[in-house]
N, C-alpha and C. Protein backbone atom coordinates (compact mmCIF):
# COMPACT_ATOMS: atom_id res chain seq x y z
N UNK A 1 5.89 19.23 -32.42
CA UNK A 1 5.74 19.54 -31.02
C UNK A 1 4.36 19.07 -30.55
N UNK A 2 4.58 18.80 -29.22
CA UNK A 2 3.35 18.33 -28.73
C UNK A 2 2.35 19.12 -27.90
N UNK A 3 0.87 18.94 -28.06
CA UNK A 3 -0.05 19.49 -27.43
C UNK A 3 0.39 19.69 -25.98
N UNK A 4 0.46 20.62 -25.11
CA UNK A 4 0.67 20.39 -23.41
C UNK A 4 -0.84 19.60 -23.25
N UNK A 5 -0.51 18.90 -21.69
CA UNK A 5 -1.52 17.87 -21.70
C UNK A 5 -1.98 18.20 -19.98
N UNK A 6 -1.15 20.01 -19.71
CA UNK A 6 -1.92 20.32 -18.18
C UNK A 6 -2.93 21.29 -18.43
N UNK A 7 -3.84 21.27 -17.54
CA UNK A 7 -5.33 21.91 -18.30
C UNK A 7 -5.65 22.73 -16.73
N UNK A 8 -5.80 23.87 -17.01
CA UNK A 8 -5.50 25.11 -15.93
C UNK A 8 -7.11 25.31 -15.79
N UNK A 9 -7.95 25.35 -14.25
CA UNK A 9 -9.15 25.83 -14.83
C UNK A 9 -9.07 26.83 -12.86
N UNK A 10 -10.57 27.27 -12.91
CA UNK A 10 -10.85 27.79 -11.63
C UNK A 10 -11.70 27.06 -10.81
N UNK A 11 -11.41 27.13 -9.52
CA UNK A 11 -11.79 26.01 -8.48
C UNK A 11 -12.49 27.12 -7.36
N UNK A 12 -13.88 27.69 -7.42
CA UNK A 12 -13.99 28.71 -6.57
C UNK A 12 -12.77 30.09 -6.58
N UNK A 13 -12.04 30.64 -5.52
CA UNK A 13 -11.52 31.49 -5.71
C UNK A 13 -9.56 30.55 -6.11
N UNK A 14 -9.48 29.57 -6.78
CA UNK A 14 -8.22 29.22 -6.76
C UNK A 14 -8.41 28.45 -8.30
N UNK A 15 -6.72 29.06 -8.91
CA UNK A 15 -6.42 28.40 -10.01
C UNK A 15 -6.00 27.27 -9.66
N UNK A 16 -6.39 25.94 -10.52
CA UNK A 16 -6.36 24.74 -10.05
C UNK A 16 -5.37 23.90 -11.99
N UNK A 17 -4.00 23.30 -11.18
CA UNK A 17 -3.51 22.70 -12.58
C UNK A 17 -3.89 21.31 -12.62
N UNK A 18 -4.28 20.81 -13.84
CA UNK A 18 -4.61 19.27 -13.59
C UNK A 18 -3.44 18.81 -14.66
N UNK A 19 -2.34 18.11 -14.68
CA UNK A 19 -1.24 17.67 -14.94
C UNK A 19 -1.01 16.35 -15.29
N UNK A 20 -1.68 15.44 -16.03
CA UNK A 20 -1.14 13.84 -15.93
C UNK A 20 0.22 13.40 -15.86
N UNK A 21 0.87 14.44 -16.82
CA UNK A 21 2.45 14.14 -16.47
C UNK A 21 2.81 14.14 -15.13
N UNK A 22 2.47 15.60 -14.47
CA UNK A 22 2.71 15.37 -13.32
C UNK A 22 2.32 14.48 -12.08
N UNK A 23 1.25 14.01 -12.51
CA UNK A 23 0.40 13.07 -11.53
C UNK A 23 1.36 12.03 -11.31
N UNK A 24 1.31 11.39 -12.38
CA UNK A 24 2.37 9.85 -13.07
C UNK A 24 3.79 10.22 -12.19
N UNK A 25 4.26 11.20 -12.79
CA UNK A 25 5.62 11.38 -11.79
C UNK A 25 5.87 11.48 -10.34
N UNK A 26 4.40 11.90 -9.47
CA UNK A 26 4.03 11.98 -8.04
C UNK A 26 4.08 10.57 -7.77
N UNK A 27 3.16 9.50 -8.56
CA UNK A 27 2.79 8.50 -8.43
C UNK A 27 3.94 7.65 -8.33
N UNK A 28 5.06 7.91 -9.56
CA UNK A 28 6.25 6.91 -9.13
C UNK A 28 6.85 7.25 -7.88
N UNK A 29 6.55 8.54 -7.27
CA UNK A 29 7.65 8.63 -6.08
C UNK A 29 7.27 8.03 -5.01
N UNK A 30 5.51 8.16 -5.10
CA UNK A 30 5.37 7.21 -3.78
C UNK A 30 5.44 5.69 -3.93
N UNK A 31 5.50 4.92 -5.39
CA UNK A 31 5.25 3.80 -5.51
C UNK A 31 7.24 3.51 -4.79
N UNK A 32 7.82 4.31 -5.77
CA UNK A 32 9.61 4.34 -4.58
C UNK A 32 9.10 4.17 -3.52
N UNK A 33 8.79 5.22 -2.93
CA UNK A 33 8.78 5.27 -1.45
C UNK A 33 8.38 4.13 -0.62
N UNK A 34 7.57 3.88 -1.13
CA UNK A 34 7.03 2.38 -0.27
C UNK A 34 8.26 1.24 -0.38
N UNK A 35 9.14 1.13 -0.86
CA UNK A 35 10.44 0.52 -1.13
C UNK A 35 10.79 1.33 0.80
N UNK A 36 11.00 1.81 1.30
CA UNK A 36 11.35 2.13 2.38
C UNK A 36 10.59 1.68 3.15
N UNK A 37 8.93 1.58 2.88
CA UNK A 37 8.54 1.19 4.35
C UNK A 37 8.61 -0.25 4.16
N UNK A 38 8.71 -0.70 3.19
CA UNK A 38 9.01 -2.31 2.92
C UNK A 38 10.19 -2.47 4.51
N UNK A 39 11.02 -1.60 3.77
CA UNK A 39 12.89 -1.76 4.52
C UNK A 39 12.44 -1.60 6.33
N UNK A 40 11.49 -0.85 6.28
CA UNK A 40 11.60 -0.36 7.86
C UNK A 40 10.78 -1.68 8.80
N UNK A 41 9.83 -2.28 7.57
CA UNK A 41 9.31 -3.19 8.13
C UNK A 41 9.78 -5.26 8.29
N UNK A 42 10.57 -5.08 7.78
CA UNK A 42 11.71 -6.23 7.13
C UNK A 42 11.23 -7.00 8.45
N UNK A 43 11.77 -7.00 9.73
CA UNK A 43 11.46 -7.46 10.63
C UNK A 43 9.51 -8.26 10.91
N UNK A 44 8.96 -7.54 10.62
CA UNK A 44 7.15 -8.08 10.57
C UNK A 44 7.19 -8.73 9.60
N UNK A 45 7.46 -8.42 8.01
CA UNK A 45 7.68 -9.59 7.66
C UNK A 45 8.31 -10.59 7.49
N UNK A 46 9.21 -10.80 8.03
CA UNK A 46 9.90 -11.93 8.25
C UNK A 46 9.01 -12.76 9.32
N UNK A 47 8.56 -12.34 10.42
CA UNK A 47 7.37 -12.51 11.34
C UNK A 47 6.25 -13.29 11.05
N UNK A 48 5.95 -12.82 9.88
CA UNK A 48 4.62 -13.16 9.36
C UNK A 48 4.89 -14.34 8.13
N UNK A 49 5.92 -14.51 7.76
CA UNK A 49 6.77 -15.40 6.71
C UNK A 49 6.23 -16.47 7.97
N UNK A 50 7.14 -16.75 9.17
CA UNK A 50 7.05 -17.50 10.23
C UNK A 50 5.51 -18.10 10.53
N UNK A 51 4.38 -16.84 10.11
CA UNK A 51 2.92 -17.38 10.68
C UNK A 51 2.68 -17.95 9.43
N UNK A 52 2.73 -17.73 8.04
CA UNK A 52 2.28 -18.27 7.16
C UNK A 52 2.68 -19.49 7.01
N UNK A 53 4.20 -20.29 7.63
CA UNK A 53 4.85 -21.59 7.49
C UNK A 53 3.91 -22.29 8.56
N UNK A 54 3.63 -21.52 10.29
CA UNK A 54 3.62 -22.18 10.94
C UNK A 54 1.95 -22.99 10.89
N UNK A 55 1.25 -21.86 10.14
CA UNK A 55 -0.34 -22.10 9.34
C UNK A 55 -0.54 -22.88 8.55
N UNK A 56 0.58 -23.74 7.96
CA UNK A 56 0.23 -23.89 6.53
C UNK A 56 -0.30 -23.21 5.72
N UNK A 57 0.18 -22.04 5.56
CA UNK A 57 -1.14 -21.46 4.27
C UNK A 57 -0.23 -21.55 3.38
N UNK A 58 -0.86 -20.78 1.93
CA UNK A 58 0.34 -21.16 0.58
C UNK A 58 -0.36 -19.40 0.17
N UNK A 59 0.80 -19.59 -0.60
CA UNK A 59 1.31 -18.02 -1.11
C UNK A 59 -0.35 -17.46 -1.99
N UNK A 60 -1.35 -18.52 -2.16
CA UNK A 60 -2.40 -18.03 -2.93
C UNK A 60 -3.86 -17.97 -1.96
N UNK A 61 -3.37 -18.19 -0.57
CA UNK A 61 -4.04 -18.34 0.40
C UNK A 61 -4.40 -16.72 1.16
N UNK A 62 -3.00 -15.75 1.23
CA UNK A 62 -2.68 -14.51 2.02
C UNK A 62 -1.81 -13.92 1.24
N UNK A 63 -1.99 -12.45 1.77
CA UNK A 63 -0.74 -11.92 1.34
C UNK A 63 -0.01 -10.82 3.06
N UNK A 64 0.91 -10.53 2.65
CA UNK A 64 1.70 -9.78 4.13
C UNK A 64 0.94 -8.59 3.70
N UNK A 65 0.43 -7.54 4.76
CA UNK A 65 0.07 -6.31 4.57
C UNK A 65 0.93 -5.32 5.41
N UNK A 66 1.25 -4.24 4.84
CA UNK A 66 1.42 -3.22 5.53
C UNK A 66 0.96 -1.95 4.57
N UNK A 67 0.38 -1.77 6.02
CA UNK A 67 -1.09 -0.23 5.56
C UNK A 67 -0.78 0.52 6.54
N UNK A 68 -0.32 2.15 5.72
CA UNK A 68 -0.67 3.44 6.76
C UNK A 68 -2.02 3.34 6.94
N UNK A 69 -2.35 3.62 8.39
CA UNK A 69 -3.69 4.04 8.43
C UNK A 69 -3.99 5.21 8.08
N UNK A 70 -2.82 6.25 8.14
CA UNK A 70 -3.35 7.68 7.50
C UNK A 70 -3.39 8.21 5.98
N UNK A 71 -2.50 6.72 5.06
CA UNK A 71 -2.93 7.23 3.68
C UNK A 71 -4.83 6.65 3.72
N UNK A 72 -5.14 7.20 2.62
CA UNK A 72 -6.55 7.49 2.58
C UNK A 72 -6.58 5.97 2.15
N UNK A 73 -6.12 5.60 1.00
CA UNK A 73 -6.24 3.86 1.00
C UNK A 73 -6.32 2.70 2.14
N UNK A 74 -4.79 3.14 2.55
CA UNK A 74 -4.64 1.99 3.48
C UNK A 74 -5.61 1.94 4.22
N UNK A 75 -5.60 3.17 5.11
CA UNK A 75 -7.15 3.39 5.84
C UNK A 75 -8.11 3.18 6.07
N UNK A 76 -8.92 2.78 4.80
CA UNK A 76 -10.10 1.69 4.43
C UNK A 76 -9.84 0.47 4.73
N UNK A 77 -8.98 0.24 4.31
CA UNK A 77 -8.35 -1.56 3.85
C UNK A 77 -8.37 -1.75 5.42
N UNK A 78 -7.51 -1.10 5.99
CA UNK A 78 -7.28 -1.09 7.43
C UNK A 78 -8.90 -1.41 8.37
N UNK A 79 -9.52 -0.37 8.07
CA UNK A 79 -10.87 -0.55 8.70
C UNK A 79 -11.47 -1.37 8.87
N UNK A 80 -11.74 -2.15 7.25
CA UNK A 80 -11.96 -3.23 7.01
C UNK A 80 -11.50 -4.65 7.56
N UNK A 81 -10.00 -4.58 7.76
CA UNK A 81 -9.37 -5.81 8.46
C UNK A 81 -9.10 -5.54 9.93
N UNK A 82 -9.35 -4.21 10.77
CA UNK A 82 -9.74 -4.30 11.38
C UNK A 82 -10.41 -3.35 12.32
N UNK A 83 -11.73 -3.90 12.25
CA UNK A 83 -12.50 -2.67 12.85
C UNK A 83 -12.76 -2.16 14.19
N UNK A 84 -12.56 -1.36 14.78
CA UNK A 84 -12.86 -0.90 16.13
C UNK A 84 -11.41 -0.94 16.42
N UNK A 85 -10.39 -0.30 15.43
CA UNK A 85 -9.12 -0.29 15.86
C UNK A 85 -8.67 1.16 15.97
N UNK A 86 -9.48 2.02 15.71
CA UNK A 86 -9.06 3.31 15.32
C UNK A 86 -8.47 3.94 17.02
N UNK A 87 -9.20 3.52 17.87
CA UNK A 87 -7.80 4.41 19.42
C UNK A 87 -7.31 3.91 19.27
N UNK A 88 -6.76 3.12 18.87
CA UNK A 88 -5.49 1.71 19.36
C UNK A 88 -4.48 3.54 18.18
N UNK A 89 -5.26 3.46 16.71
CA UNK A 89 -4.22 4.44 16.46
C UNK A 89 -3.60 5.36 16.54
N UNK A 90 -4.85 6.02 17.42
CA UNK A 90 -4.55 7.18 17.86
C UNK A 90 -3.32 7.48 18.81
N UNK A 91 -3.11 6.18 19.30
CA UNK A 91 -1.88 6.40 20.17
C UNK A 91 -0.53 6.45 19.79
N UNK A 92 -0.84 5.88 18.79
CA UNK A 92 0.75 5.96 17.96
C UNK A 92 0.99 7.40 17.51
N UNK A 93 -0.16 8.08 16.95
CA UNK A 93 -0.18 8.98 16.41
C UNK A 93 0.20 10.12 17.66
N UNK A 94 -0.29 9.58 18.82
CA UNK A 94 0.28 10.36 20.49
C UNK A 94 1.57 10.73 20.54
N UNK A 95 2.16 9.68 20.01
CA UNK A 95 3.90 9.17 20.56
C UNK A 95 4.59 9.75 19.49
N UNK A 96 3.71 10.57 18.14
CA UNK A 96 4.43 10.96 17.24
C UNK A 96 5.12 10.08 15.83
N UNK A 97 3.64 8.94 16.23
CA UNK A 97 4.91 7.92 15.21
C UNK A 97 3.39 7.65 14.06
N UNK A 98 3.63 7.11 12.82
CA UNK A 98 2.58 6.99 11.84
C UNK A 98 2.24 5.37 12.19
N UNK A 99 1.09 5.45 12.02
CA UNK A 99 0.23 3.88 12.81
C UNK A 99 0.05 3.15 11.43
N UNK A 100 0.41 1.97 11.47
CA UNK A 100 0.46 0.96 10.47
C UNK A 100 -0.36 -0.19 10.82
N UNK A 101 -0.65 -0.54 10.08
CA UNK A 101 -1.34 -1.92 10.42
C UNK A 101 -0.73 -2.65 9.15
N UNK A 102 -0.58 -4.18 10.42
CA UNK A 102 0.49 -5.15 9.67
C UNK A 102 0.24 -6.23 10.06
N UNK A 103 -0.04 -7.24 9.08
CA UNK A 103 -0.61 -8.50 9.05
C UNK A 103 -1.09 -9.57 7.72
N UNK A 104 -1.51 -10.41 8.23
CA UNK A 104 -1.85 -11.20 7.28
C UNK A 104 -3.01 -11.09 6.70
N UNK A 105 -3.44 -11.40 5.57
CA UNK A 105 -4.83 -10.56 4.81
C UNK A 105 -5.40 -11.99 3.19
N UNK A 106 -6.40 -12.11 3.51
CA UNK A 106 -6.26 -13.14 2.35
C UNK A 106 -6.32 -12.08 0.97
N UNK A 107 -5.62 -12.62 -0.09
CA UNK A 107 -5.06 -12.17 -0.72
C UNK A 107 -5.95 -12.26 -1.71
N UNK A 108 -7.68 -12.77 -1.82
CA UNK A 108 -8.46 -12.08 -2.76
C UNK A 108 -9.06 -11.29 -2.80
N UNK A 109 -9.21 -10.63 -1.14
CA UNK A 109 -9.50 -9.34 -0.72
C UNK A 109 -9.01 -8.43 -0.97
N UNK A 110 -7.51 -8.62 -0.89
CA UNK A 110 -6.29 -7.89 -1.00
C UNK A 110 -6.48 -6.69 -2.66
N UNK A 111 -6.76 -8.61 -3.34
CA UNK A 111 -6.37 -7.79 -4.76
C UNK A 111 -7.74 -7.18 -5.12
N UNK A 112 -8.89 -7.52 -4.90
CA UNK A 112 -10.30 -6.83 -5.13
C UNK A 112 -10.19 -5.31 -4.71
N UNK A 113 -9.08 -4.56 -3.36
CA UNK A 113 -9.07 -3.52 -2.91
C UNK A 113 -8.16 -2.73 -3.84
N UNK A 114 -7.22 -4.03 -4.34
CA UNK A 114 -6.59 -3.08 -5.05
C UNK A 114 -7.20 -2.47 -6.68
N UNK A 115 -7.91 -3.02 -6.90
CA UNK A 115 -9.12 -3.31 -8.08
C UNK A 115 -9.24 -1.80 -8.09
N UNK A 116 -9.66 -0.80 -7.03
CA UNK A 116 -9.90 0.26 -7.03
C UNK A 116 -9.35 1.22 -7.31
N UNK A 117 -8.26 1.27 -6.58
CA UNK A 117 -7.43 2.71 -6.89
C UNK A 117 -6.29 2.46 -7.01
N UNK A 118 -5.29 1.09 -7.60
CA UNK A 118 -4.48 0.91 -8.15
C UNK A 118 -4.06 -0.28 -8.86
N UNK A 119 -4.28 0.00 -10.17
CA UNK A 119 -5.00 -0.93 -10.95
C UNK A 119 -3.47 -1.88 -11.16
N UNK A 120 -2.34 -1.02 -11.26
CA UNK A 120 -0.99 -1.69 -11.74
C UNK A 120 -0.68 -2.36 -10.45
N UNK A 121 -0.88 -2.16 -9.26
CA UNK A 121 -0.21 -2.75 -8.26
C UNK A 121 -1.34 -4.29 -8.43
N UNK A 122 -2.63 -3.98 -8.51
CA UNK A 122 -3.49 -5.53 -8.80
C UNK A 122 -2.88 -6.70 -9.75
N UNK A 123 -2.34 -5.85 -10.98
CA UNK A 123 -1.88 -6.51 -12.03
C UNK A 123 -0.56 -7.18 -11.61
N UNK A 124 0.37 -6.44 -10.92
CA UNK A 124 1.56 -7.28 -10.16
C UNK A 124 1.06 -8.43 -9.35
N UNK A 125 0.36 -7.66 -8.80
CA UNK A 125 -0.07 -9.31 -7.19
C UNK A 125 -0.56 -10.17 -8.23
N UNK A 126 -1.86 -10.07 -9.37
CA UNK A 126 -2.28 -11.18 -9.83
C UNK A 126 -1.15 -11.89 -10.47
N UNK A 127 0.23 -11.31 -10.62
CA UNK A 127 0.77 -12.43 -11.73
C UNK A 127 1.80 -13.14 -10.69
N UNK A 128 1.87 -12.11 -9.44
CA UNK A 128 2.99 -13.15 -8.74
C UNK A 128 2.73 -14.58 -7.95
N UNK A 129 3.39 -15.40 -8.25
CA UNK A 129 2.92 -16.20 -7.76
C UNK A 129 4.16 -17.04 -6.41
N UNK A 130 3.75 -16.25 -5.56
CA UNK A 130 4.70 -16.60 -4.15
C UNK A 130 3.97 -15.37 -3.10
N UNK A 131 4.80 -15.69 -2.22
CA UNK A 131 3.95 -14.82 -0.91
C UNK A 131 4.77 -13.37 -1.35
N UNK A 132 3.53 -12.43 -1.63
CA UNK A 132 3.47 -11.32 -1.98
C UNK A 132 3.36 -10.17 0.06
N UNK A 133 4.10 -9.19 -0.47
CA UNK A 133 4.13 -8.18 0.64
C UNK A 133 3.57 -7.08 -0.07
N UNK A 134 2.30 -6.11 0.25
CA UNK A 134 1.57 -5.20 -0.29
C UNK A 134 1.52 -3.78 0.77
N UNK A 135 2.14 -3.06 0.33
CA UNK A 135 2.81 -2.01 0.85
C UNK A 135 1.66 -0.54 0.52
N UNK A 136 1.10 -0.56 0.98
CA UNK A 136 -0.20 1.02 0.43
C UNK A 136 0.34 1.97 1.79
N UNK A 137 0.89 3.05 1.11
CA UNK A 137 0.93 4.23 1.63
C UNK A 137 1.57 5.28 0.46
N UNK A 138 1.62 6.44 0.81
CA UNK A 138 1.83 7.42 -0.21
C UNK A 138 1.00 7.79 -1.21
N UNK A 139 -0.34 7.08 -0.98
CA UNK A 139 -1.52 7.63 -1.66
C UNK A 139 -1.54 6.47 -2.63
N UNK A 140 -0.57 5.46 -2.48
CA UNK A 140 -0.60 4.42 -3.93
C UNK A 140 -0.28 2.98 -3.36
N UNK A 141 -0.24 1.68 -3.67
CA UNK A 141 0.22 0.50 -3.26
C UNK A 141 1.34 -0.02 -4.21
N UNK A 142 2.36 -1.12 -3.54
CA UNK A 142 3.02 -1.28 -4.07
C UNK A 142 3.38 -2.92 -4.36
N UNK A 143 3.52 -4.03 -4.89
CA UNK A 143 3.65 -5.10 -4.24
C UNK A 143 5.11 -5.49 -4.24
N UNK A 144 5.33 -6.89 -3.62
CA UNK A 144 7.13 -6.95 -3.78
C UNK A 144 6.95 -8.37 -3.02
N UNK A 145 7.40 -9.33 -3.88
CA UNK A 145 7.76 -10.68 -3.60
C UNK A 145 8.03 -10.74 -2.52
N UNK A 146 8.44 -11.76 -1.42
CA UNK A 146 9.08 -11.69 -0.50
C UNK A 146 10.48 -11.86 -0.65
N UNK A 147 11.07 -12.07 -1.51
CA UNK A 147 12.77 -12.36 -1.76
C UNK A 147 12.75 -10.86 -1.59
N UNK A 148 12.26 -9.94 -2.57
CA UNK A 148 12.65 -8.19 -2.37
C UNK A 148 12.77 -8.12 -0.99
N UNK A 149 11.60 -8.44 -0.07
CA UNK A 149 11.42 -7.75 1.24
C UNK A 149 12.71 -8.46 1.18
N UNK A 150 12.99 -9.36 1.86
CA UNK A 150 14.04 -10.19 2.30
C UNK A 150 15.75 -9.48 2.03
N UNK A 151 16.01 -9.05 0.55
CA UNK A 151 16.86 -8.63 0.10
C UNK A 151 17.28 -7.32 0.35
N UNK A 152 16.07 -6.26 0.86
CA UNK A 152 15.92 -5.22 1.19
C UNK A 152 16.30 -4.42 -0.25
């Protein structure tokens, strides 16, 4: 039998569980999940498929982004690509809807961000080699060829 590997301690007045199993299992649901906002966004990228042909750029040039601005990741990334955008989000967030930012992003930026706080989604983008769609929300990123987007 195996050691348990969740480690129970006190956090001020609250018991606090720290869980890797459980982390890992949170982690696959949002890395799923982003499989949906891929789907919801099918349309932008197909869009942006269109700007990357009509640019000439090549698949090692950009990658497609779509970033919640309200996961804590995307957020940054977002900031970063573009700054002085934050009312623009607030309005979405007015209308009740979650504000995304979606666009084209060169794709050594891309993977340097992902360098940080998700080391497996870096390791995907570095090996694919075609126009990659990078999906960060749910606290995690995800990447996916464009045939996936495409295929839904």
């Amino acid at each position: 039998m195996s050691e348990p590997s969740a480690v129970v301690s006190t956090v001020g007045d609250h018991t606090v569980i720290d869980d890797p199993t459980a982390r890992g299992f949170i982690r696959g649901i949002g890395k799923a999940a982003c499989k949906g906002t891929l789907k919801l966004n099918a349309d932008r990228v197909a869009h942006f498929m269109g700007r990357i042909a009509a640019l000439s750029l090549s698949w090692d040039d950009v990658v497609i982004v779509l970033l919640n601005v309200d996961d804590r990741h995307g957020g940054q990334i977002a900031d970063i690509l573009m700054p002085d955008h934050g009312r623009t989000w607030q309005a979405y967030r007015d209308r009740g809807q979650i504000p995304f930012a979606r666009g084209l992003a060169p794709r050594r930026g891309i993977q340097s961000a992902l360098l940080l706080f998700d080391q497996e989604a870096a390791a995907k983008l570095s090996a694919l080699k075609c126009v990659a769609v990078v999906v960060v929300d749910h606290g995690v990123a995800e990447v996916f060829a464009v045939t996936e987007a495409s295929n839904g």
